[in-house]
Each structure stands twice: as C-alpha cells, then as structure tokens.
N, C-alpha and C. Protein backbone atom coordinates (compact mmCIF):
# COMPACT_ATOMS: atom_id res chain seq x y z
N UNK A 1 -50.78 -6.09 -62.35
CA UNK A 1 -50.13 -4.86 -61.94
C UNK A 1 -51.15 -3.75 -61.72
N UNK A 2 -52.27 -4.03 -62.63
CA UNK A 2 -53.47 -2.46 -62.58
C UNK A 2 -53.67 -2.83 -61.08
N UNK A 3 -54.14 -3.69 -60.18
CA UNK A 3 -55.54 -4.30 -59.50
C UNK A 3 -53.81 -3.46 -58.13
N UNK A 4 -52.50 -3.41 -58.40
CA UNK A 4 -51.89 -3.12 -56.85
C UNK A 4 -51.87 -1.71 -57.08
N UNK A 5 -51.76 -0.78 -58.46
CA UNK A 5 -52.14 0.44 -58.51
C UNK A 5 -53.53 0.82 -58.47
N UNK A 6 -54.42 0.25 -58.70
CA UNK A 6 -55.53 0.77 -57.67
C UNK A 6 -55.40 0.59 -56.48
N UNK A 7 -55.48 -0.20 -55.83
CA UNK A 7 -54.89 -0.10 -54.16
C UNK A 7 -54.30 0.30 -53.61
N UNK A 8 -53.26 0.61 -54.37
CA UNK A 8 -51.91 1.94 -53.97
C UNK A 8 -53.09 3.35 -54.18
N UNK A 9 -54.09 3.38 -54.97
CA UNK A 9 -54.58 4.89 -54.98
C UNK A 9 -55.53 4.79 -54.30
N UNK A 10 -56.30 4.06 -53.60
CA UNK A 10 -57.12 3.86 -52.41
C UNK A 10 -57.18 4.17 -51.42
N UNK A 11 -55.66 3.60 -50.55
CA UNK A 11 -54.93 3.65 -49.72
C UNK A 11 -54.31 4.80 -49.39
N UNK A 12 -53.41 5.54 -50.79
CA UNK A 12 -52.37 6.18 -50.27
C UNK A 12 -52.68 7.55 -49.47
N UNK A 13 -54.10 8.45 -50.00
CA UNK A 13 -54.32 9.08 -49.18
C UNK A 13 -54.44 9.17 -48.03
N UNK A 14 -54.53 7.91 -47.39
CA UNK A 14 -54.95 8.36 -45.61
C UNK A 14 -53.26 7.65 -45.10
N UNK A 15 -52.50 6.95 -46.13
CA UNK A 15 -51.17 6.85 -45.72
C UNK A 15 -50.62 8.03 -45.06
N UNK A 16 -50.47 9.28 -46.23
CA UNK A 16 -50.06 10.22 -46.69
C UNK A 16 -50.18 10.82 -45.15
N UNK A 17 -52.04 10.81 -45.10
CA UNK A 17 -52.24 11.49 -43.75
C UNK A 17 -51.94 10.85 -42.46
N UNK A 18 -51.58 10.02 -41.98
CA UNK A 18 -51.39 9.21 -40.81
C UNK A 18 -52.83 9.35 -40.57
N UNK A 19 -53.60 8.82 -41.62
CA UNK A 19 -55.07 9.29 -40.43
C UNK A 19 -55.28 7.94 -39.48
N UNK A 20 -56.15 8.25 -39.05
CA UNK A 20 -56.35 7.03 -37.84
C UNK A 20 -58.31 7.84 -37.62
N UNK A 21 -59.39 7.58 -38.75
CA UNK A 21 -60.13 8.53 -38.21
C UNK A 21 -61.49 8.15 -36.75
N UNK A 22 -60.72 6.64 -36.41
CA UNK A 22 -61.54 6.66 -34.79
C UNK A 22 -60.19 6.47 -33.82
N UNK A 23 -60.12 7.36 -33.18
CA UNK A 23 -59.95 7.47 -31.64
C UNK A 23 -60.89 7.17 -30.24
N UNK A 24 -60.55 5.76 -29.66
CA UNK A 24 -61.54 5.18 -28.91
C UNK A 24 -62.46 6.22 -27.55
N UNK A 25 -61.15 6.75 -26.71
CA UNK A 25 -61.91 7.62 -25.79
C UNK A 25 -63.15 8.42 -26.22
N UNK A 26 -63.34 9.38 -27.62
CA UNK A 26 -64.62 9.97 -27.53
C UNK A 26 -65.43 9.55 -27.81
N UNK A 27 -66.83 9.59 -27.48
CA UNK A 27 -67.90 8.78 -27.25
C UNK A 27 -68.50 8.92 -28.95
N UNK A 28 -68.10 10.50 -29.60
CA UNK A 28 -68.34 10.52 -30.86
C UNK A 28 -68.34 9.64 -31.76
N UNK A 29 -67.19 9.28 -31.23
CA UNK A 29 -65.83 8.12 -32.22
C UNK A 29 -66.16 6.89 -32.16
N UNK A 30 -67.21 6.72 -31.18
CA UNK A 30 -67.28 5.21 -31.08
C UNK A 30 -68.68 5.16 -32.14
N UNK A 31 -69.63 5.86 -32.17
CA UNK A 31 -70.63 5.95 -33.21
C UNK A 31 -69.92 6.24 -34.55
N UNK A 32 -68.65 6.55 -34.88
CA UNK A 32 -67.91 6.34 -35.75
C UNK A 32 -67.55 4.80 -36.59
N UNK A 33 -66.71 4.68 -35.13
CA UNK A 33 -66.29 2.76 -35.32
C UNK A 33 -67.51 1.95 -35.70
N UNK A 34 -68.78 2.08 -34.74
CA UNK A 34 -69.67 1.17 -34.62
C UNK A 34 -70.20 1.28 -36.27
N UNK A 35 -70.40 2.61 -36.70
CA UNK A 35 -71.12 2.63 -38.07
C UNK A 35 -70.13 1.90 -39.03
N UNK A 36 -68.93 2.36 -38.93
CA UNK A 36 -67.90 1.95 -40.29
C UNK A 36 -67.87 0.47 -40.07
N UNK A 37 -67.49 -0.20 -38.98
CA UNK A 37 -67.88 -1.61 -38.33
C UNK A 37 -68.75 -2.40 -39.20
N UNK A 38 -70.10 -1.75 -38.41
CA UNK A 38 -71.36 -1.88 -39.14
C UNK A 38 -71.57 -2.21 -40.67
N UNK A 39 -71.27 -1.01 -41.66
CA UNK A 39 -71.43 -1.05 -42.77
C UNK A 39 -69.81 -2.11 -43.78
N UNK A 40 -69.52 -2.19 -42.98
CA UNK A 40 -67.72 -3.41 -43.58
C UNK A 40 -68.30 -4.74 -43.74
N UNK A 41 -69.01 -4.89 -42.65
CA UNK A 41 -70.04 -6.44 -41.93
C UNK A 41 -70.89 -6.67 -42.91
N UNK A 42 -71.81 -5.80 -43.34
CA UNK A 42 -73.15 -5.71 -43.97
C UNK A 42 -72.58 -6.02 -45.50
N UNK A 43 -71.63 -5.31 -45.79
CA UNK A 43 -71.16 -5.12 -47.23
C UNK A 43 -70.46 -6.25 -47.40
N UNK A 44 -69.44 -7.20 -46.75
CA UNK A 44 -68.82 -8.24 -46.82
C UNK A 44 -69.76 -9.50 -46.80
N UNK A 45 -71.14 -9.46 -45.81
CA UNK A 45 -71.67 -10.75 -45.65
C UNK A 45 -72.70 -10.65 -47.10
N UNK A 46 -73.42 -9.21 -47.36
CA UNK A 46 -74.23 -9.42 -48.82
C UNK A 46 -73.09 -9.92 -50.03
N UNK A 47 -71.66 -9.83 -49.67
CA UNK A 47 -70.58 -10.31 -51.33
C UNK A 47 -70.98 -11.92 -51.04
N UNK A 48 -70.52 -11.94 -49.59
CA UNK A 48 -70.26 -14.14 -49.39
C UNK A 48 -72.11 -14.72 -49.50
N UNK A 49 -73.01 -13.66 -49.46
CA UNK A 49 -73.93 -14.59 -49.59
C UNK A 49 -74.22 -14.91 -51.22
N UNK A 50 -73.60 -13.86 -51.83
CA UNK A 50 -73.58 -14.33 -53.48
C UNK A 50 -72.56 -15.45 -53.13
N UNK A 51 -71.83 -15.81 -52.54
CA UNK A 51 -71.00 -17.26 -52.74
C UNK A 51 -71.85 -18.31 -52.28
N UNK A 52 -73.01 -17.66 -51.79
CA UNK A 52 -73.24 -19.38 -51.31
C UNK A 52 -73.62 -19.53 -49.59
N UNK A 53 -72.80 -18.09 -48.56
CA UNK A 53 -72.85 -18.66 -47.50
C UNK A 53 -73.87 -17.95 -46.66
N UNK A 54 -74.49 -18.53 -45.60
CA UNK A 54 -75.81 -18.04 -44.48
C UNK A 54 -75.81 -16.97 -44.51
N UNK A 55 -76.31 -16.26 -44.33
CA UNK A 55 -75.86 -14.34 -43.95
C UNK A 55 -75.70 -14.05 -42.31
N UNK A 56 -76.91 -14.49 -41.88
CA UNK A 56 -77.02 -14.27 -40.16
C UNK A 56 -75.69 -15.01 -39.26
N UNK A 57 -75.00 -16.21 -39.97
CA UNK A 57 -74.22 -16.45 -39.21
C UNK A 57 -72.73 -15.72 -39.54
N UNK A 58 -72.89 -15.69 -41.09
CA UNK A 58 -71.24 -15.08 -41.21
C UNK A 58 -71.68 -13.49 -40.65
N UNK A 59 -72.85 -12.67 -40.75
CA UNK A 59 -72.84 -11.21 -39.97
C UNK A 59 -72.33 -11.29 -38.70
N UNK A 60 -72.89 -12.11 -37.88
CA UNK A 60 -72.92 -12.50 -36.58
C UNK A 60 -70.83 -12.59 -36.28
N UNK A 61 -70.38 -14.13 -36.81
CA UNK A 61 -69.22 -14.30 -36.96
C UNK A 61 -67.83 -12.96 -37.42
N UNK A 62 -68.07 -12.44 -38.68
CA UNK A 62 -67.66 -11.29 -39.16
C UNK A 62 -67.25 -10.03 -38.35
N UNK A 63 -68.84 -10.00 -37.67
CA UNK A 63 -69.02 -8.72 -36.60
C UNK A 63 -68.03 -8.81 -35.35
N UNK A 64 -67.70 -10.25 -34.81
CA UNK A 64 -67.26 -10.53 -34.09
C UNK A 64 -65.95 -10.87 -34.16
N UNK A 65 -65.33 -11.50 -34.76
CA UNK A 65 -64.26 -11.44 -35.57
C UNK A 65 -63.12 -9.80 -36.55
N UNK A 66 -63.96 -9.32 -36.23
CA UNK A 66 -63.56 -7.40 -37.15
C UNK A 66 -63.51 -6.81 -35.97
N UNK A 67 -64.46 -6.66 -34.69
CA UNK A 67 -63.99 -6.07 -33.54
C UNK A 67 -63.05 -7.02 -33.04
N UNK A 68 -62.83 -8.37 -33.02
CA UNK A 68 -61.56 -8.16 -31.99
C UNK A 68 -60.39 -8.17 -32.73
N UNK A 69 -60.23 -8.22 -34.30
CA UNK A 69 -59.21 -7.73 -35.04
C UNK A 69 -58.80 -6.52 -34.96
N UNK A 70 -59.98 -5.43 -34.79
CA UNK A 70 -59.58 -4.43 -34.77
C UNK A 70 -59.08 -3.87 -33.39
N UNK A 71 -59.68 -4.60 -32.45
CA UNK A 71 -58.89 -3.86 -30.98
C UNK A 71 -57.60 -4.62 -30.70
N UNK A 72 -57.49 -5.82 -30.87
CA UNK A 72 -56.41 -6.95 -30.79
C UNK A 72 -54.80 -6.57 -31.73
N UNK A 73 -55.95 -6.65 -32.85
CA UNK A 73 -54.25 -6.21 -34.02
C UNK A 73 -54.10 -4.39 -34.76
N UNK A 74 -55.78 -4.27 -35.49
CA UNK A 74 -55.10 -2.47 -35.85
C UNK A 74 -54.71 -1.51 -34.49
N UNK A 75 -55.13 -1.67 -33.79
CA UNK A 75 -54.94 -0.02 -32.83
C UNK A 75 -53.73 -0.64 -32.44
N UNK A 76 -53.25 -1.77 -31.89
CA UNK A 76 -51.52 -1.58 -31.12
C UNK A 76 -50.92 -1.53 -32.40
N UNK A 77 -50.94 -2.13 -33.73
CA UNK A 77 -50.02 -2.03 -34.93
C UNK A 77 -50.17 -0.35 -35.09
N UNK A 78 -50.75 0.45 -35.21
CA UNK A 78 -51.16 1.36 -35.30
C UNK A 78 -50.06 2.20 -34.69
N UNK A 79 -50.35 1.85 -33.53
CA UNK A 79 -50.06 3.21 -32.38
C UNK A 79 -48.21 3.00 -32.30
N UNK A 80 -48.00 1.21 -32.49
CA UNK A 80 -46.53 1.48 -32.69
C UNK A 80 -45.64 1.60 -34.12
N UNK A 81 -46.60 1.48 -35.36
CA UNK A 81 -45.65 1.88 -36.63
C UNK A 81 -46.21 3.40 -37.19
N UNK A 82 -47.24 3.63 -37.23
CA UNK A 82 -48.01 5.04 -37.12
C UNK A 82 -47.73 4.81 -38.93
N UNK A 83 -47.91 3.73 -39.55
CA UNK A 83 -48.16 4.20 -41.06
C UNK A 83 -49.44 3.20 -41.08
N UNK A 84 -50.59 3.82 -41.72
CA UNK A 84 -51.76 3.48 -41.53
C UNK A 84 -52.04 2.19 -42.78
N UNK A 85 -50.95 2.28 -43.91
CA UNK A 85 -51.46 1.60 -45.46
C UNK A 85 -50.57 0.49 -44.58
N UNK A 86 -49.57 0.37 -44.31
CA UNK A 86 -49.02 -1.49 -43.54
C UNK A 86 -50.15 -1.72 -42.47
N UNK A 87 -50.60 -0.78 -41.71
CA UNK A 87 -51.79 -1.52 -40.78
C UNK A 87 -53.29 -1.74 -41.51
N UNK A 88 -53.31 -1.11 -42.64
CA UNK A 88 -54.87 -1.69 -43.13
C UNK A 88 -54.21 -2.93 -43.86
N UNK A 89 -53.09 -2.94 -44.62
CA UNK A 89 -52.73 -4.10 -45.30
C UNK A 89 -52.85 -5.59 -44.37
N UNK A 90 -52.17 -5.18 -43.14
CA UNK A 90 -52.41 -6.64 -42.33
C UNK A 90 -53.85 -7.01 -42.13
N UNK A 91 -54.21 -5.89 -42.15
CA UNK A 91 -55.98 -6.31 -41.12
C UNK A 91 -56.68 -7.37 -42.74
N UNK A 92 -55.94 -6.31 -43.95
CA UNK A 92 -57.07 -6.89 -44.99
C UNK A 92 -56.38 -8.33 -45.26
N UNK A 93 -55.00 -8.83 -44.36
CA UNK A 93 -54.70 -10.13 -44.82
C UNK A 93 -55.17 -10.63 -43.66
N UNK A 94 -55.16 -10.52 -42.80
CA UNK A 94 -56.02 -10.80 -41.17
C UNK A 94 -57.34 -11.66 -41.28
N UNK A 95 -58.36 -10.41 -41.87
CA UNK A 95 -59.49 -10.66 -42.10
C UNK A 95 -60.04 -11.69 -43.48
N UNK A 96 -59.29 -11.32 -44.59
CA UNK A 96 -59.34 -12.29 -45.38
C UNK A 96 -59.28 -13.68 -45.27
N UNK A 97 -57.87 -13.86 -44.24
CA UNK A 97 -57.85 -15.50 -43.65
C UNK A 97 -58.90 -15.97 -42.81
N UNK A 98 -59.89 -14.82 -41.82
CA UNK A 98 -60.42 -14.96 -41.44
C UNK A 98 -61.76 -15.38 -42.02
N UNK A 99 -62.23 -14.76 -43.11
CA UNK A 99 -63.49 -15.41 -44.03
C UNK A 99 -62.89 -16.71 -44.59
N UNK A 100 -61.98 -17.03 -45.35
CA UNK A 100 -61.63 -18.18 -45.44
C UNK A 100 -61.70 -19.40 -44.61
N UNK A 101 -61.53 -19.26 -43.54
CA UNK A 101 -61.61 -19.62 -42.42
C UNK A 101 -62.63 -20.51 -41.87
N UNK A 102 -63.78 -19.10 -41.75
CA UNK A 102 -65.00 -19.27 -41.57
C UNK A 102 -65.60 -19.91 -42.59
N UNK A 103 -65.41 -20.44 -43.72
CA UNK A 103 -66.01 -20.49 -45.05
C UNK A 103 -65.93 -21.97 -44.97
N UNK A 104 -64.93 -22.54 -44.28
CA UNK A 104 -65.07 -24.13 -44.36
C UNK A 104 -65.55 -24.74 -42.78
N UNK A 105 -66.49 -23.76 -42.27
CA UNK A 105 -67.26 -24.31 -41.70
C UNK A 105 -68.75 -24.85 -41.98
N UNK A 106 -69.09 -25.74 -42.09
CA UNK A 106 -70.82 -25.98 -42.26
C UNK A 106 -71.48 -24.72 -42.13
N UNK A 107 -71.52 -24.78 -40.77
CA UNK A 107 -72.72 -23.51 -39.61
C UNK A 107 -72.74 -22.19 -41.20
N UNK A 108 -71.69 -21.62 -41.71
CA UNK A 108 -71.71 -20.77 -42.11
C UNK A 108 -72.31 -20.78 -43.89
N UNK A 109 -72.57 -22.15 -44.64
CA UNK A 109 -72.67 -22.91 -45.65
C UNK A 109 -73.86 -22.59 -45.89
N UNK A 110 -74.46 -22.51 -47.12
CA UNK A 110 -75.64 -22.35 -47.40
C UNK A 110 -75.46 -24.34 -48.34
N UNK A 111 -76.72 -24.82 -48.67
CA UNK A 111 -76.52 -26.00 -49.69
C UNK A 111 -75.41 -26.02 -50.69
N UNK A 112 -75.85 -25.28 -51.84
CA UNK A 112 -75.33 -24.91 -52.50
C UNK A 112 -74.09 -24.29 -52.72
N UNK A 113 -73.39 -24.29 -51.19
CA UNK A 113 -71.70 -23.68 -51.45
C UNK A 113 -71.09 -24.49 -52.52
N UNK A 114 -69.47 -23.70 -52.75
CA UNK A 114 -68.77 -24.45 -53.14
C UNK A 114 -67.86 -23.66 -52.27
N UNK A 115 -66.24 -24.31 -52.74
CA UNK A 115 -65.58 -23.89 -51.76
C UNK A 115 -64.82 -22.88 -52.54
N UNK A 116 -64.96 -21.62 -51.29
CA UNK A 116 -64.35 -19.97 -51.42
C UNK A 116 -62.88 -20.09 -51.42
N UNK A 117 -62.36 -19.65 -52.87
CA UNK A 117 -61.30 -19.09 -52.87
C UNK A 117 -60.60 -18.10 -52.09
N UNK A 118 -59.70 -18.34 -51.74
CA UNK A 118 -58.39 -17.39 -51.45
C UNK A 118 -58.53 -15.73 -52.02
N UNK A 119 -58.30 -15.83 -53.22
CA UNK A 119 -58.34 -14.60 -53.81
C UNK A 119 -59.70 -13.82 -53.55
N UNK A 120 -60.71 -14.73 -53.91
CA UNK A 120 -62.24 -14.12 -53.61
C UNK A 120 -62.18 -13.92 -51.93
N UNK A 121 -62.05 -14.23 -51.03
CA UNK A 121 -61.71 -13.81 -49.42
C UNK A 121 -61.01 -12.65 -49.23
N UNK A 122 -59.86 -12.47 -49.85
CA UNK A 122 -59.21 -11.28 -49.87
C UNK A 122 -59.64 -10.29 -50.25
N UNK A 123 -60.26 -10.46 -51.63
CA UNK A 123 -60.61 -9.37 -52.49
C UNK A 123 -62.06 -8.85 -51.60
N UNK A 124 -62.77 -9.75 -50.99
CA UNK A 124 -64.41 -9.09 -49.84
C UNK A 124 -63.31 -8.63 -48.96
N UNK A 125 -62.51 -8.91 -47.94
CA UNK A 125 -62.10 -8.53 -47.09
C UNK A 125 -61.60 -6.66 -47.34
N UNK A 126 -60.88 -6.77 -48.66
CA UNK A 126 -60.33 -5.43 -49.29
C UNK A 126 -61.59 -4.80 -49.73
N UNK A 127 -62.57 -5.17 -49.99
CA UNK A 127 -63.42 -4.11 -50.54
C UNK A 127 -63.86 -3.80 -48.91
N UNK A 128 -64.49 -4.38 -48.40
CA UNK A 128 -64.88 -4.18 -46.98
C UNK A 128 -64.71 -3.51 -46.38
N UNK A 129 -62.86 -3.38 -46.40
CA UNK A 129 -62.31 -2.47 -45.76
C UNK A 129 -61.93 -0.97 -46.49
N UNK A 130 -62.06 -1.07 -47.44
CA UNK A 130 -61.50 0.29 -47.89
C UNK A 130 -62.84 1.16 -47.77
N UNK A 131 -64.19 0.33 -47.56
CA UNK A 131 -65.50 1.31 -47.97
C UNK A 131 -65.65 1.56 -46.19
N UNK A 132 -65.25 0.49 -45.09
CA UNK A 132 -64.96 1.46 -44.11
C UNK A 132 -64.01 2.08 -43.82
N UNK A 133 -62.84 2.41 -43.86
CA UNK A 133 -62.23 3.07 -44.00
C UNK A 133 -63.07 4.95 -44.30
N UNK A 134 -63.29 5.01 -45.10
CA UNK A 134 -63.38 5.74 -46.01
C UNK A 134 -65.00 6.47 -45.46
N UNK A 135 -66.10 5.63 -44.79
CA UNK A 135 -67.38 5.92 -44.19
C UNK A 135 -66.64 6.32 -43.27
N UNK A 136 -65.79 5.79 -42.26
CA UNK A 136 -65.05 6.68 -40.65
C UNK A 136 -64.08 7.91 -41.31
N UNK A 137 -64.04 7.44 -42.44
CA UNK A 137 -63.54 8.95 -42.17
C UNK A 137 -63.88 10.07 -42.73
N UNK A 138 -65.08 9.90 -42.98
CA UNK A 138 -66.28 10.90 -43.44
C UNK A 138 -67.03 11.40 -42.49
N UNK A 139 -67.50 10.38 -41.80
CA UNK A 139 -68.02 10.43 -40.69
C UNK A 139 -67.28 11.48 -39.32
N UNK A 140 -65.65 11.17 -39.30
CA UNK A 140 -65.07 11.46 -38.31
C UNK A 140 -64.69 13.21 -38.94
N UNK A 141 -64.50 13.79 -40.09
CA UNK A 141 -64.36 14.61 -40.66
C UNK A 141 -64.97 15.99 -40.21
C-alpha cells in the first residue's frame, strides 16, 4: 500500500496541473524532450546494467523504443483524455513491457544475466519516468 502512495505523491502534482511540460512545435521544447528523453535512457540503462544487461544496446533500443512510445502512445492519449497521471501510468506500463521484452533477447544480455523480473521492469521503467518527467518540467518552467 506505501509503494501506490508514493506514486500517488509523485504523480499527483502535475495531475493536478494538466501539465504536459513539452509541446512539440517550439524548437525550445524539443531541447526539452530530447534532454528529459536523454536522461530517462541513461538512468534506466545504468539500473538494467546492474541486472546483467549490455548498456550500448539496451541505450540504443530504449532510446528508440521511448521516442516512438512517446509520439505513438503519450501525445494522442494525452491530447484526447487531458489527465496526465492515466497517460504517464500507461507509458510506465508500455515501457515496462517494453524492457521486459527487450530483456529476453540475447543482443541485449550480458553473460551473466539472469532473467528480469516483471516487477524489477516496471519499477526502472517508473523510476525513469518520473525523474523525466520532473527534468522537462524544470527545464520547461
């Protein structure tokens, strides 16, 4: 019960606000995205390489995989429910399946893997996202 009331207090502020803090047209905003992007990628692939997996390929994969999550599923979920805590919630179940995913591929395996839990996927995906979150909208501020 603690681990959904922290997440409820994570979250609820930018609920509260409908923030949304990149908007694609300004060119500002996109050195916004690209950094918060950036630093979600960096921070998620240094958690999975404590599991075990490559870094250069899950960065690579991750990076690629988070932009087209994010243009594909947050901005239209976005723009048609306009509550921001159900659209980070999907992305962080989105993306979570998505490291999972990736995790039972070789390419992405260091020797020494074992195989990545569920909960541990979710829980990088949620930290990932709440620390960008939170860089865009510092940034965008």
């Amino acid at each position: 019960m603690r681990k959904w009331f922290f997440l409820f207090l994570l979250f609820y502020p930018a609920s509260v606000a409908f923030a949304n803090p990149v908007v694609i047209p300004d060119p500002a905003n996109i050195i916004v995205l690209g950094s918060a992007l950036f630093l979600e990628v960096s921070i998620m692939t240094i958690l999975l390489f404590f599991l075990h997996m490559s870094p250069v390929p899950v960065f690579l994969a991750l990076f690629a995989g988070n932009l087209g999550i994010y243009f594909a599923v947050f901005v239209p979920v976005l723009d048609a429910m306009l509550n921001l805590l159900v659209a980070e919630m999907l992305i962080v179940g989105l993306e979570g399946t998505f490291i999972k995913l990736i995790s039972l591929s070789e390419i992405f395996q260091l020797e020494t893997f074992t195989l990545l839990k569920w909960k541990s996927a979710f829980i990088i995906a949620t930290v990932g996202n709440i620390v960008s979150y939170y860089v865009g909208y510092l940034m965008g501020a």
